[in-house]
PDB file of N, CA and C in Angstrom:
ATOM      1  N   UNK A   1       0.816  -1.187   0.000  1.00  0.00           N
ATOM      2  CA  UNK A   1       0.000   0.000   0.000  1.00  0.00           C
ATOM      3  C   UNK A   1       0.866   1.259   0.000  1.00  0.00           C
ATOM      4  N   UNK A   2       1.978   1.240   0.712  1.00  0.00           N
ATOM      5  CA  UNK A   2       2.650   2.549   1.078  1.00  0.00           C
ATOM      6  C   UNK A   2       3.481   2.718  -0.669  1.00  0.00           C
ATOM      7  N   UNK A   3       4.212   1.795  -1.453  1.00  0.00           N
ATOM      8  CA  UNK A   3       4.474   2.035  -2.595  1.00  0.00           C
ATOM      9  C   UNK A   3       3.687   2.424  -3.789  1.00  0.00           C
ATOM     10  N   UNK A   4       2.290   2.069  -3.205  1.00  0.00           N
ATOM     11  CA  UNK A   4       1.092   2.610  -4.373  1.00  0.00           C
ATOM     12  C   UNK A   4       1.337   4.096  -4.154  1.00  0.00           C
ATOM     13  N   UNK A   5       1.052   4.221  -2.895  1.00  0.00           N
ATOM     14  CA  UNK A   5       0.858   5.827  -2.529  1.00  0.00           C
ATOM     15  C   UNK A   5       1.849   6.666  -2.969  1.00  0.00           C
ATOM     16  N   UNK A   6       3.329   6.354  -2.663  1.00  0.00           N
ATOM     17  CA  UNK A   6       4.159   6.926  -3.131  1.00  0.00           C
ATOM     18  C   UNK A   6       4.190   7.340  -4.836  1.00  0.00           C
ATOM     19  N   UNK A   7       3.952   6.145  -5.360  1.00  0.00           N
ATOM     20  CA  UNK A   7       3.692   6.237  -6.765  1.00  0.00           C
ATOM     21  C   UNK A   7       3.323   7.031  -7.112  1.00  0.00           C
ATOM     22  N   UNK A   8       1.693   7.136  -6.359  1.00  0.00           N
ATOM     23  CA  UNK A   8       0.355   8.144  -7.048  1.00  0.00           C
ATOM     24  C   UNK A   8       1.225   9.659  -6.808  1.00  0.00           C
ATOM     25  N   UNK A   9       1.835   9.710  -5.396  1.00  0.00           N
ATOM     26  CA  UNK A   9       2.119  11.254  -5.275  1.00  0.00           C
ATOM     27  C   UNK A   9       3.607  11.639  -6.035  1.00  0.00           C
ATOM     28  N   UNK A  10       3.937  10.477  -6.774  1.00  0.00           N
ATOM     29  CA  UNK A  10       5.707  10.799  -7.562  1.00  0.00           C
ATOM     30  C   UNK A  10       4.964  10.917  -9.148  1.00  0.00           C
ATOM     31  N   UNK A  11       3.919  10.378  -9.880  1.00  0.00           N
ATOM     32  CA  UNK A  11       3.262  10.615 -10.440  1.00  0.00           C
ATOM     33  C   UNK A  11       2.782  11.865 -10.522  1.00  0.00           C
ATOM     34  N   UNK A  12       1.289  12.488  -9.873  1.00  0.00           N
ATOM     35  CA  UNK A  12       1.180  13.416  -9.517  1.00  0.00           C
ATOM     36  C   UNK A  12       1.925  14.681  -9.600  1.00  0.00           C
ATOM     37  N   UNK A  13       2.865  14.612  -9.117  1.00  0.00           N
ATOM     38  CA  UNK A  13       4.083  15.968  -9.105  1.00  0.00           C
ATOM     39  C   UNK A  13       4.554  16.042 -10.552  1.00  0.00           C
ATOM     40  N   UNK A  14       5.000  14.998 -10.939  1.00  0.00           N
ATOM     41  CA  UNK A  14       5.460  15.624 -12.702  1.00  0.00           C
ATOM     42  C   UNK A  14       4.343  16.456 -13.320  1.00  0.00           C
ATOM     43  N   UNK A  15       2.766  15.251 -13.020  1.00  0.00           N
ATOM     44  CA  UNK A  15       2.004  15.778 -13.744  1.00  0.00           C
ATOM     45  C   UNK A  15       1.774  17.718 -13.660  1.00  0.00           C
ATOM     46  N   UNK A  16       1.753  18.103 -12.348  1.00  0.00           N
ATOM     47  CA  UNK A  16       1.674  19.429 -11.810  1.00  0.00           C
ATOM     48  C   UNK A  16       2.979  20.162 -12.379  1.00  0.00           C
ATOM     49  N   UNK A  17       3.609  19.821 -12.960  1.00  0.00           N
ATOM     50  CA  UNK A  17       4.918  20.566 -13.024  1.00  0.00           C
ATOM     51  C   UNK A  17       5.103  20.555 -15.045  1.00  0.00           C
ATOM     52  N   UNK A  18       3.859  20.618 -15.571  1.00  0.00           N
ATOM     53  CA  UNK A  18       3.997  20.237 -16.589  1.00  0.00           C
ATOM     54  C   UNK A  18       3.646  21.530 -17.775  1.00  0.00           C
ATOM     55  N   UNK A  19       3.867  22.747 -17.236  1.00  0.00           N
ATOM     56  CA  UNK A  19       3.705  23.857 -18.256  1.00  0.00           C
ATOM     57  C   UNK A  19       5.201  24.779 -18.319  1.00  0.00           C
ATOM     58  N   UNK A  20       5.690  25.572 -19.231  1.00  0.00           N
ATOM     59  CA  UNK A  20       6.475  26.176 -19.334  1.00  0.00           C
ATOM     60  C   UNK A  20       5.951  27.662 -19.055  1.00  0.00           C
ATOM     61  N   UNK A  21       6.323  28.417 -18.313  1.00  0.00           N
ATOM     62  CA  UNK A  21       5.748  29.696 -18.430  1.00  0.00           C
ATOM     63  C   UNK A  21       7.059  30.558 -18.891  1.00  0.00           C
ATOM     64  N   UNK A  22       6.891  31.959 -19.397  1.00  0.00           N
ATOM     65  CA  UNK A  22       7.431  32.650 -19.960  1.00  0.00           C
ATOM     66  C   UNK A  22       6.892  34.187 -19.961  1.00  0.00           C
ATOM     67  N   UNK A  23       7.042  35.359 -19.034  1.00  0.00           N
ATOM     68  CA  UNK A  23       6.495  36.223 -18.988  1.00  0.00           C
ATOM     69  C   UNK A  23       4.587  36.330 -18.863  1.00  0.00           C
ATOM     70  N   UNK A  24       4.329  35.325 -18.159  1.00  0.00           N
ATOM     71  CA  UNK A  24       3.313  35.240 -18.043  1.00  0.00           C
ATOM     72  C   UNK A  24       2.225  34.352 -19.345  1.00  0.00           C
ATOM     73  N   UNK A  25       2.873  33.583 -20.036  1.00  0.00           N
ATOM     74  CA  UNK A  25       2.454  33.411 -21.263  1.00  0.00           C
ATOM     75  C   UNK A  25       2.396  31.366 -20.851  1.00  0.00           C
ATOM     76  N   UNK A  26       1.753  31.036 -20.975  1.00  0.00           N
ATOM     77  CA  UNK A  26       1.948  29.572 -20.874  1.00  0.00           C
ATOM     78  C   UNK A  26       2.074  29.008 -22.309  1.00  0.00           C
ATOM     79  N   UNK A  27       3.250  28.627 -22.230  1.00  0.00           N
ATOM     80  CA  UNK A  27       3.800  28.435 -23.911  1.00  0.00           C
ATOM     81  C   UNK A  27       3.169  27.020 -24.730  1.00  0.00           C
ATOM     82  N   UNK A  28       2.792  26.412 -23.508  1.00  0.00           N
ATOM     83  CA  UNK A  28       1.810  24.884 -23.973  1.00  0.00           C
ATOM     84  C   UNK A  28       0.940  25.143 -24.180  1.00  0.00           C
ATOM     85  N   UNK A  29       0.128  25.956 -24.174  1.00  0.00           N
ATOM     86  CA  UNK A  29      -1.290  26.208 -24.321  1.00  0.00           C
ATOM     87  C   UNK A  29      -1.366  26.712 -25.391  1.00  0.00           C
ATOM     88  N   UNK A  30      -0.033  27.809 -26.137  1.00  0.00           N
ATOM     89  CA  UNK A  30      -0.504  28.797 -27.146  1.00  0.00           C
ATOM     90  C   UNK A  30      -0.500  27.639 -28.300  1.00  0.00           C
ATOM     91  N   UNK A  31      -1.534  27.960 -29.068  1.00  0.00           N
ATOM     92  CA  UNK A  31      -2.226  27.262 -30.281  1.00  0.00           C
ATOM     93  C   UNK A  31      -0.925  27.302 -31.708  1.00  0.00           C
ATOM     94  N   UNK A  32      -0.918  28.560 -31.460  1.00  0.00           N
ATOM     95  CA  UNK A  32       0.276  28.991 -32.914  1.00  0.00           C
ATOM     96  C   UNK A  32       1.897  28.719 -32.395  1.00  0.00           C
ATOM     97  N   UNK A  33       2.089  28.615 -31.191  1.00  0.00           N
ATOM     98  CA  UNK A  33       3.624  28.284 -31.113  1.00  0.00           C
ATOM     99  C   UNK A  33       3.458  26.972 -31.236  1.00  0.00           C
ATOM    100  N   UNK A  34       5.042  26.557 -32.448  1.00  0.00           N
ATOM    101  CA  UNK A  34       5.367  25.391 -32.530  1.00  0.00           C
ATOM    102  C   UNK A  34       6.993  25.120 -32.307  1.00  0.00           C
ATOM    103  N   UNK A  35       7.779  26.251 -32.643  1.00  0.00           N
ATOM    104  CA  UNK A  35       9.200  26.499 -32.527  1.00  0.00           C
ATOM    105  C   UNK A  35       9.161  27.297 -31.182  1.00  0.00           C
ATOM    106  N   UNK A  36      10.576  26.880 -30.718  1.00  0.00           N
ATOM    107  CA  UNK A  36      10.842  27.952 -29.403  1.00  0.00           C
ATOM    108  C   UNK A  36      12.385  27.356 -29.611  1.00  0.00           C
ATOM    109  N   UNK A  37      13.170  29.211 -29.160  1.00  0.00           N
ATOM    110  CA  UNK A  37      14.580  29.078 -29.291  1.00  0.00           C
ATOM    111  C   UNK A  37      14.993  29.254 -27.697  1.00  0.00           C
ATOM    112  N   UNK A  38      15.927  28.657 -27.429  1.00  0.00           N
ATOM    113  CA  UNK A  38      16.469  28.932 -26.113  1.00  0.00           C
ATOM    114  C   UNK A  38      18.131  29.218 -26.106  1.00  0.00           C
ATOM    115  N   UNK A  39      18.612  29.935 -25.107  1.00  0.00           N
ATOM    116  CA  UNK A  39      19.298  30.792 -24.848  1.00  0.00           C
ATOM    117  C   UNK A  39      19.710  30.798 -23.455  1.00  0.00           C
ATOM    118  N   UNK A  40      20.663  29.726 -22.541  1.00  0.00           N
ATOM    119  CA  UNK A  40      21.223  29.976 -21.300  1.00  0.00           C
ATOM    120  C   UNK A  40      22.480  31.358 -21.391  1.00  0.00           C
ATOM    121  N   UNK A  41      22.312  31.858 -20.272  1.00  0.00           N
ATOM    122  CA  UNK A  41      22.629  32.866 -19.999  1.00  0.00           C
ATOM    123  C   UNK A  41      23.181  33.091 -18.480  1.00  0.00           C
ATOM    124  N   UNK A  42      24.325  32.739 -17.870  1.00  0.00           N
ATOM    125  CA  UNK A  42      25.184  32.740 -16.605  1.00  0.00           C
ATOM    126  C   UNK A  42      23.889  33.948 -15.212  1.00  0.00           C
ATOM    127  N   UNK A  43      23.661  33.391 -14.485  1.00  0.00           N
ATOM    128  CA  UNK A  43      23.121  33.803 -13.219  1.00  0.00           C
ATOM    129  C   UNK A  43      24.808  34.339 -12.662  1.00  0.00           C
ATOM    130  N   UNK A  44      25.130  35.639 -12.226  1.00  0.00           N
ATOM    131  CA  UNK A  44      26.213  35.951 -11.311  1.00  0.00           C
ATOM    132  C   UNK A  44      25.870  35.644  -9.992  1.00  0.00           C
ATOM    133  N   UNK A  45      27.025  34.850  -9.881  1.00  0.00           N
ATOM    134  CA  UNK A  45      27.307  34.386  -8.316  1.00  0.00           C
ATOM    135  C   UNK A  45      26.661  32.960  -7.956  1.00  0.00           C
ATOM    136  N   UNK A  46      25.638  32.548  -8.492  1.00  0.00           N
ATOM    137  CA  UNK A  46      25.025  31.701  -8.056  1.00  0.00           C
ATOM    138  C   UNK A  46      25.252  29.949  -8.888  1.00  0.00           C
ATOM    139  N   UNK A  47      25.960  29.950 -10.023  1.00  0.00           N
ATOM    140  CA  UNK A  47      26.412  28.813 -10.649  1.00  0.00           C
ATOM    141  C   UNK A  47      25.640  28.387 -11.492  1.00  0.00           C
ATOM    142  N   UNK A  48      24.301  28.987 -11.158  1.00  0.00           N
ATOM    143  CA  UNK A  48      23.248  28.326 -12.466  1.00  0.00           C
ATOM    144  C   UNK A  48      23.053  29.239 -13.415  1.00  0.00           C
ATOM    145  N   UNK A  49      22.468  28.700 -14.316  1.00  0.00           N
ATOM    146  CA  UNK A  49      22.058  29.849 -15.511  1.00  0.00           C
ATOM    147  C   UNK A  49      20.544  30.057 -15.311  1.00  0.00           C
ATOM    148  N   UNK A  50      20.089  31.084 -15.979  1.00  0.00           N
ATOM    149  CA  UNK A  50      18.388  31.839 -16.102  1.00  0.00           C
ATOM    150  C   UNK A  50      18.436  30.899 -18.476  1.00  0.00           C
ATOM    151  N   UNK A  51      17.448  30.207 -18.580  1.00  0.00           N
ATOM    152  CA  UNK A  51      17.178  30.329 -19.784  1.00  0.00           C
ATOM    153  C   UNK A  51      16.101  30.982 -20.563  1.00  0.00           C
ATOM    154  N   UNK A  52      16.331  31.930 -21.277  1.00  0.00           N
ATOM    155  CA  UNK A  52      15.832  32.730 -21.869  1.00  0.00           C
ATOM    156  C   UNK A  52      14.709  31.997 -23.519  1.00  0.00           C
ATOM    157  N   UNK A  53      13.439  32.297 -23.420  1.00  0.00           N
ATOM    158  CA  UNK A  53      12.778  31.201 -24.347  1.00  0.00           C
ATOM    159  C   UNK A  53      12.057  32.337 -25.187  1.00  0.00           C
ATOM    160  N   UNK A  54      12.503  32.000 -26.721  1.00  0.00           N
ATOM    161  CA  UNK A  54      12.142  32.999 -27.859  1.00  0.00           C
ATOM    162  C   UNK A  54      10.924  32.180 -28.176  1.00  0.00           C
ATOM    163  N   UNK A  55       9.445  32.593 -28.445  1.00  0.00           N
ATOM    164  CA  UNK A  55       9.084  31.581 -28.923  1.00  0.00           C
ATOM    165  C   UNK A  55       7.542  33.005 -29.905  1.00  0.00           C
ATOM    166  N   UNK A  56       8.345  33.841 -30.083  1.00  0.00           N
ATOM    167  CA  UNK A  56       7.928  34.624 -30.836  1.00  0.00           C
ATOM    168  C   UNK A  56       7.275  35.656 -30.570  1.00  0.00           C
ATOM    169  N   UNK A  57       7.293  35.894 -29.952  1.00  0.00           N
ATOM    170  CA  UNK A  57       6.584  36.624 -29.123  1.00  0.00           C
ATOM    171  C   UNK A  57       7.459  38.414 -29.300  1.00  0.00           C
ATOM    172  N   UNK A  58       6.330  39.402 -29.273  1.00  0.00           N
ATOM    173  CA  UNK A  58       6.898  40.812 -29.366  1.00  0.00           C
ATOM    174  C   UNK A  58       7.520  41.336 -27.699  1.00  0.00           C
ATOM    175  N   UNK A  59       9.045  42.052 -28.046  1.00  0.00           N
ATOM    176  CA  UNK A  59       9.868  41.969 -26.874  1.00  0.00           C
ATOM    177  C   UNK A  59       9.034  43.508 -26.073  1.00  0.00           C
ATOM    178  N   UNK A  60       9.137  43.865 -25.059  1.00  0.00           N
ATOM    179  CA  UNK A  60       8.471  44.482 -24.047  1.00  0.00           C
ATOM    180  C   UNK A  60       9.735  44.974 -23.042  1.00  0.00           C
ATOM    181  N   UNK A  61       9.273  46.258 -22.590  1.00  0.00           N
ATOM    182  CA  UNK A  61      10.218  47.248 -21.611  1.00  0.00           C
ATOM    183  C   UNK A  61       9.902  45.992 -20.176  1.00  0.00           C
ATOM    184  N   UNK A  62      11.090  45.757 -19.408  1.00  0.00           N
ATOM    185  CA  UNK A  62      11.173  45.533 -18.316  1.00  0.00           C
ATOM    186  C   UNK A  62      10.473  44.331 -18.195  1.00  0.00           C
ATOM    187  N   UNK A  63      10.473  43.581 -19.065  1.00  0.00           N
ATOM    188  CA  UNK A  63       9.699  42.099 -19.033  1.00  0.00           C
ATOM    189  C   UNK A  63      10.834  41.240 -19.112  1.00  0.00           C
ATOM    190  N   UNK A  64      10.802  39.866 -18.850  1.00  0.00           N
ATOM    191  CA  UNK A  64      11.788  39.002 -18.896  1.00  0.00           C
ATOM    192  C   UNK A  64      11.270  37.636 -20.128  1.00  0.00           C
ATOM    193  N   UNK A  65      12.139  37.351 -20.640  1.00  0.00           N
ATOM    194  CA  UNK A  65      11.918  36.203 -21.384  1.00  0.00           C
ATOM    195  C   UNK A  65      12.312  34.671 -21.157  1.00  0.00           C
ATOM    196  N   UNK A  66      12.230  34.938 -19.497  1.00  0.00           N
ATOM    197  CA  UNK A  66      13.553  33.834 -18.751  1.00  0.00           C
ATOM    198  C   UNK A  66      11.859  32.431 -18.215  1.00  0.00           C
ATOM    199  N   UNK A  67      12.572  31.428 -18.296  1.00  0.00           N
ATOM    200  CA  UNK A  67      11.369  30.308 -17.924  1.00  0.00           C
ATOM    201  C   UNK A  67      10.485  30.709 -16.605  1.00  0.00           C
ATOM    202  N   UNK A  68       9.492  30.289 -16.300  1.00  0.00           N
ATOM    203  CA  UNK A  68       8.918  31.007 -14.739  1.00  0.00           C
ATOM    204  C   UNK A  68       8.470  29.709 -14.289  1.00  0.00           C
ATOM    205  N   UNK A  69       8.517  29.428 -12.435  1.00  0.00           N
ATOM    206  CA  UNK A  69       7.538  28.358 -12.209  1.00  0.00           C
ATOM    207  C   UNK A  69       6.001  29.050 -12.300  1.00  0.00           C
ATOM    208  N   UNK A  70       5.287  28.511 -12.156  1.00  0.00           N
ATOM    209  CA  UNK A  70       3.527  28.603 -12.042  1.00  0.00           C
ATOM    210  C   UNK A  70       3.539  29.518 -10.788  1.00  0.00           C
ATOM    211  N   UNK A  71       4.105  29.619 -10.097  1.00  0.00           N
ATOM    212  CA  UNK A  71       4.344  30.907  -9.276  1.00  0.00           C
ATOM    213  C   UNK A  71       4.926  32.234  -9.425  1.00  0.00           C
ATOM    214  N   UNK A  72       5.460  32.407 -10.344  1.00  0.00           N
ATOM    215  CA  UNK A  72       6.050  33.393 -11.102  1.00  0.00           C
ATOM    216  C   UNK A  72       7.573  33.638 -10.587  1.00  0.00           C
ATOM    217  N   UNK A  73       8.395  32.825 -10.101  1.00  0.00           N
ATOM    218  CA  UNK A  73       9.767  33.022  -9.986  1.00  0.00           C
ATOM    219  C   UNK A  73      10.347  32.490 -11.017  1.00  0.00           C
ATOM    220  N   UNK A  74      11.483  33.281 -11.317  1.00  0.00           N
ATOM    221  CA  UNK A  74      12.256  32.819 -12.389  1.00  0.00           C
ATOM    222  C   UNK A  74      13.093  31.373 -12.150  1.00  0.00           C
ATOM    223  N   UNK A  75      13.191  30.263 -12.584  1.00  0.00           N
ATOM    224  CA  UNK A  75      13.671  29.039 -12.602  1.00  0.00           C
ATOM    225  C   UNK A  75      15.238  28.806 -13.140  1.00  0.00           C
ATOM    226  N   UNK A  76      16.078  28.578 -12.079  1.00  0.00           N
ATOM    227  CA  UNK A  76      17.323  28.479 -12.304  1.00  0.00           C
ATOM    228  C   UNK A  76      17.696  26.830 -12.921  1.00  0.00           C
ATOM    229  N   UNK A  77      18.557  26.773 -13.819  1.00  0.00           N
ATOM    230  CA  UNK A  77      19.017  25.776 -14.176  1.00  0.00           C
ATOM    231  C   UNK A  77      20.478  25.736 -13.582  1.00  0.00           C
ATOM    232  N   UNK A  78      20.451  24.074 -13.700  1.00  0.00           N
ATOM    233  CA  UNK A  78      21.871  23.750 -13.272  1.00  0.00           C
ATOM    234  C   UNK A  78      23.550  24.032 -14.361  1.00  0.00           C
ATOM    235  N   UNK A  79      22.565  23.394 -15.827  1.00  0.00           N
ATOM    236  CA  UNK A  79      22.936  23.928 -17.288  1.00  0.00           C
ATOM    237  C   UNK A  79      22.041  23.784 -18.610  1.00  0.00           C
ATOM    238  N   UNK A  80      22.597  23.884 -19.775  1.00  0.00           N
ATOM    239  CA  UNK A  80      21.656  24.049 -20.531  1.00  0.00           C
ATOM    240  C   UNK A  80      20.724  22.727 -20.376  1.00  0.00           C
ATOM    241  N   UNK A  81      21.915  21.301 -20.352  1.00  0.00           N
ATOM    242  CA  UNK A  81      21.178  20.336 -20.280  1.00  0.00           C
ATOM    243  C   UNK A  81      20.180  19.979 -19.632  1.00  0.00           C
ATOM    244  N   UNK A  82      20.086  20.836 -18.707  1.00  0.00           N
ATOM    245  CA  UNK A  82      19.183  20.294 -17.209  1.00  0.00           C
ATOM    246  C   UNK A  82      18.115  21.226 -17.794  1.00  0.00           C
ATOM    247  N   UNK A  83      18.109  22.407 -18.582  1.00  0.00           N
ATOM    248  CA  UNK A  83      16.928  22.677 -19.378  1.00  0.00           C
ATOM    249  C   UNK A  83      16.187  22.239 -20.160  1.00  0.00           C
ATOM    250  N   UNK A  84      16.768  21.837 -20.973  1.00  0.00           N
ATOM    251  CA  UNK A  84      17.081  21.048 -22.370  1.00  0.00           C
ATOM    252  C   UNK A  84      15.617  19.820 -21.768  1.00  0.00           C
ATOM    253  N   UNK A  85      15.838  19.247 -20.425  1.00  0.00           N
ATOM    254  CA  UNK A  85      15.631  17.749 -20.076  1.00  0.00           C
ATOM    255  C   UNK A  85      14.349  18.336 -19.559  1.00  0.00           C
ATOM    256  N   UNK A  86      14.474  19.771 -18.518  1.00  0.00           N
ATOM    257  CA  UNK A  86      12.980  20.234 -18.420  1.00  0.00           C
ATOM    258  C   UNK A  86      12.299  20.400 -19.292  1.00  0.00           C
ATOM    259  N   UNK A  87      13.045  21.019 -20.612  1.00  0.00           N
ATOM    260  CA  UNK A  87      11.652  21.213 -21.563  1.00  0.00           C
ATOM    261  C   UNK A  87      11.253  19.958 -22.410  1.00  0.00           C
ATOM    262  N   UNK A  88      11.959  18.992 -22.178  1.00  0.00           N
ATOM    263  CA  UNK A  88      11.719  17.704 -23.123  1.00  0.00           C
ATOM    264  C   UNK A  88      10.615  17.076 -22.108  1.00  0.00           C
ATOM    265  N   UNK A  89      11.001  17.056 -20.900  1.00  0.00           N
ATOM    266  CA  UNK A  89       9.792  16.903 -20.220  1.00  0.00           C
ATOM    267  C   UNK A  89       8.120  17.427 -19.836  1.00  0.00           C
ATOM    268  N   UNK A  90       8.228  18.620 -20.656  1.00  0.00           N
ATOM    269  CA  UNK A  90       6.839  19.253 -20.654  1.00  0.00           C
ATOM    270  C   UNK A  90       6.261  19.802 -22.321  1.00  0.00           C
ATOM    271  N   UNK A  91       6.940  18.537 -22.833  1.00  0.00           N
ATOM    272  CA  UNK A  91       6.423  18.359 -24.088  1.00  0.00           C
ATOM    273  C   UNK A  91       7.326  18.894 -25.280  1.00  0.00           C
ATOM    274  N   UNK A  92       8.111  19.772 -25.108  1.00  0.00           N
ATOM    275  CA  UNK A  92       9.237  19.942 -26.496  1.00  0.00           C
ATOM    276  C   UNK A  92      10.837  18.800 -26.709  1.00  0.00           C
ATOM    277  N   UNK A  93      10.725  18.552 -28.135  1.00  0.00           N
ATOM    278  CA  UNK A  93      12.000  18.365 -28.784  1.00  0.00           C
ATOM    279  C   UNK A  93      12.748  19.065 -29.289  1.00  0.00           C
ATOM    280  N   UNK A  94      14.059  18.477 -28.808  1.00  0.00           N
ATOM    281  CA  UNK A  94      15.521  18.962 -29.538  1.00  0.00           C
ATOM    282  C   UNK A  94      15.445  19.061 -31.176  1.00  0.00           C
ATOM    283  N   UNK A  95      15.710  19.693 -31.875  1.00  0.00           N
ATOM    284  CA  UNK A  95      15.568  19.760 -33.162  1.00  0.00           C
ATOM    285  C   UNK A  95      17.078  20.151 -33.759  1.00  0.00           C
ATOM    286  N   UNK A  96      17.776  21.359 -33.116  1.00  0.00           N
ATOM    287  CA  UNK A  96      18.692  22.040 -33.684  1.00  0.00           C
ATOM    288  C   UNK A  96      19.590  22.630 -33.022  1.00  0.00           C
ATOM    289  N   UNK A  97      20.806  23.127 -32.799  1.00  0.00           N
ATOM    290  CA  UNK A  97      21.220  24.364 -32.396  1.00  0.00           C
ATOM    291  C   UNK A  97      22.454  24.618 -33.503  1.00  0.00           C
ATOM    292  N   UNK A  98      22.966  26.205 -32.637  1.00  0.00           N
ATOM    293  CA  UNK A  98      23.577  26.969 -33.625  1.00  0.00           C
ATOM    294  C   UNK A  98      24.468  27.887 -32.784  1.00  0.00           C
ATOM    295  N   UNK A  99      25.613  27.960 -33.222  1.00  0.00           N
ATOM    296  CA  UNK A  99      26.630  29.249 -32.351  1.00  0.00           C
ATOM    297  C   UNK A  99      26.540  30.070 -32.701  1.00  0.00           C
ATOM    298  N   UNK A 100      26.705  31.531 -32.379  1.00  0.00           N
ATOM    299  CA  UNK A 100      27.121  32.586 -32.270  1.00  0.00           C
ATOM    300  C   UNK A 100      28.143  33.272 -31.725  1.00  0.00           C
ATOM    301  N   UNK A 101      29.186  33.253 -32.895  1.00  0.00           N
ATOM    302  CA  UNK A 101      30.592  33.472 -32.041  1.00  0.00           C
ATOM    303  C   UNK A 101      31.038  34.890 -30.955  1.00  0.00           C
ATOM    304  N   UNK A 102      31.596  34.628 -29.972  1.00  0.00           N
ATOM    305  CA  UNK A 102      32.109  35.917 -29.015  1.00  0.00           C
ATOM    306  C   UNK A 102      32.281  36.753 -30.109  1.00  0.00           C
ATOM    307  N   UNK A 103      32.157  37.995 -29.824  1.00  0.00           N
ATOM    308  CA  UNK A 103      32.253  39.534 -30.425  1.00  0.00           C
ATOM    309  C   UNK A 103      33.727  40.186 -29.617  1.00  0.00           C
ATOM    310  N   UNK A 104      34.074  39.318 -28.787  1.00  0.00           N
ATOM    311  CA  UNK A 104      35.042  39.848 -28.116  1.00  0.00           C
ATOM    312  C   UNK A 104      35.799  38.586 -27.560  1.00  0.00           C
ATOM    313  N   UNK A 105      37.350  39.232 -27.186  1.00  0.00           N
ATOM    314  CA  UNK A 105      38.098  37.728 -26.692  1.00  0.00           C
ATOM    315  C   UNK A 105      37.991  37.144 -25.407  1.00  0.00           C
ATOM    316  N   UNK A 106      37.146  38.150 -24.721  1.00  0.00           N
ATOM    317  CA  UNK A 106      36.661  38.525 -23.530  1.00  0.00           C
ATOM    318  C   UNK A 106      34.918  37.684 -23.084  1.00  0.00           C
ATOM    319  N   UNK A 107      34.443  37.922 -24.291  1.00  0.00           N
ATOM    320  CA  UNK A 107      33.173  37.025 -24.237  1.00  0.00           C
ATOM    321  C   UNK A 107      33.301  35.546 -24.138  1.00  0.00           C
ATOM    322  N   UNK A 108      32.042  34.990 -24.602  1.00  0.00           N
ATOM    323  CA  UNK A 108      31.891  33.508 -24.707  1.00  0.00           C
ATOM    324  C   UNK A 108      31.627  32.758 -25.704  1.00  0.00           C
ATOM    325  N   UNK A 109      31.658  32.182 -26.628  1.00  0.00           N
ATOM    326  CA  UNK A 109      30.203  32.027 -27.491  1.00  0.00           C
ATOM    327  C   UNK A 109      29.365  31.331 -26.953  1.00  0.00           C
ATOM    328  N   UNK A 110      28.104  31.842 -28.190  1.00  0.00           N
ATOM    329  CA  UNK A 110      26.403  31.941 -27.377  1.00  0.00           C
ATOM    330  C   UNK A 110      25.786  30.408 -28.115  1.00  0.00           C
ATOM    331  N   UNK A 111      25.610  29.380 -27.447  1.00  0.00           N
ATOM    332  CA  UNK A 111      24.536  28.125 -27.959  1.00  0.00           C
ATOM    333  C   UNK A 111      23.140  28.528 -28.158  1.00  0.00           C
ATOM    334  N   UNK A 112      22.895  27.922 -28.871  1.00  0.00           N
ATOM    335  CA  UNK A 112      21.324  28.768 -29.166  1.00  0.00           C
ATOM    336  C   UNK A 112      20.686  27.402 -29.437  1.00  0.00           C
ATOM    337  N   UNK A 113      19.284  27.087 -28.888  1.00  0.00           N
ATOM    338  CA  UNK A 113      18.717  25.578 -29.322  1.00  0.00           C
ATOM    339  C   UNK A 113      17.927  25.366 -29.699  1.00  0.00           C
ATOM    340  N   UNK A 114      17.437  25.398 -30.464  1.00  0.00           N
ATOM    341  CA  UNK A 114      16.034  25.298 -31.229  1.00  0.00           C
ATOM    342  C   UNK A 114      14.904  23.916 -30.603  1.00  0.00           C
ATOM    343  N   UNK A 115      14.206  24.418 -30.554  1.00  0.00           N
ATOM    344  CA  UNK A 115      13.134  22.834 -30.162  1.00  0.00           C
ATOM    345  C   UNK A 115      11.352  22.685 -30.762  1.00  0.00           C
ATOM    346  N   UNK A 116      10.907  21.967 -30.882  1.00  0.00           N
ATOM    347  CA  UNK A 116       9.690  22.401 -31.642  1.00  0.00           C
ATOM    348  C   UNK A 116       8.345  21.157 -30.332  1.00  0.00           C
ATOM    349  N   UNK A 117       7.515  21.778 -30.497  1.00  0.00           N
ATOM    350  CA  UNK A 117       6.535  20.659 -30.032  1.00  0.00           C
ATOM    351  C   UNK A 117       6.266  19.128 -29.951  1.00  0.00           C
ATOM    352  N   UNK A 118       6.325  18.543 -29.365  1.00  0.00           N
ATOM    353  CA  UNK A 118       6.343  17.016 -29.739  1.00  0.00           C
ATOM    354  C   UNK A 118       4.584  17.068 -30.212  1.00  0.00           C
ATOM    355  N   UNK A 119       4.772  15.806 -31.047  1.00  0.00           N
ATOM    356  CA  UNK A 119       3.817  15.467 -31.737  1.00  0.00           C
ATOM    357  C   UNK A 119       2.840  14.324 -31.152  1.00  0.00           C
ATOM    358  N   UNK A 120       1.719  14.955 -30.839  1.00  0.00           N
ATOM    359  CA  UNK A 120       0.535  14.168 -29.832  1.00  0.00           C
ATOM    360  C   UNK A 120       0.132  12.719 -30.645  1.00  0.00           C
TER     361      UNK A 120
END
């Protein structure tokens, strides 16, 4: 009995944890997004990155384009991968990525990842 239960509530929790938000926008729900680009981007001080999700949307003063939980805090990743694995888990595939080389010797270059909807 106690391993059913556990089940139902280890179950349960993915299921609850299963939308991407993005400036207030729940990106699973929108009808016309099918592509979304992502973009990790270094958190100072703290080791994780903020990922930043293009998914077409018109850019806005003082808004963020960084993932949100259902509570509206911004969601730190460990790295891209550990994004990569969240968003494969709430329904998008890997499709693509692409560099963008440092502009400086001082910079980084930028991974950029393309992913599109999985197919129901």
């Amino acid at each position: 009995m106690k391993k059913l239960l556990v089940a139902f509530l280890l179950l349960g929790a993915t299921q609850s944890f299963s939308q991407v938000v993005v400036d207030d926008a729940y990106i699973n729900e929108l009808e016309n997004v099918k592509y979304v680009e992502l973009v990790g981007r270094n958190k100072i001080g703290f080791g994780k990155i903020k990922i930043i999700v293009d998914y077409g949307q018109p850019l806005k003063l003082f808004t963020s384009q960084a993932i949100r939980s259902t509570d509206g805090t911004k969601v730190a990743f460990n790295s891209m991968i550990d994004g990569l694995n969240f968003m494969e888990a709430n329904g998008w595939e890997y499709v693509s990525n692409y560099v963008i080389p440092a502009r400086t010797e001082t910079d980084e270059n930028e991974i950029r990842y393309i992913l599109r909807r999985k197919e129901n």
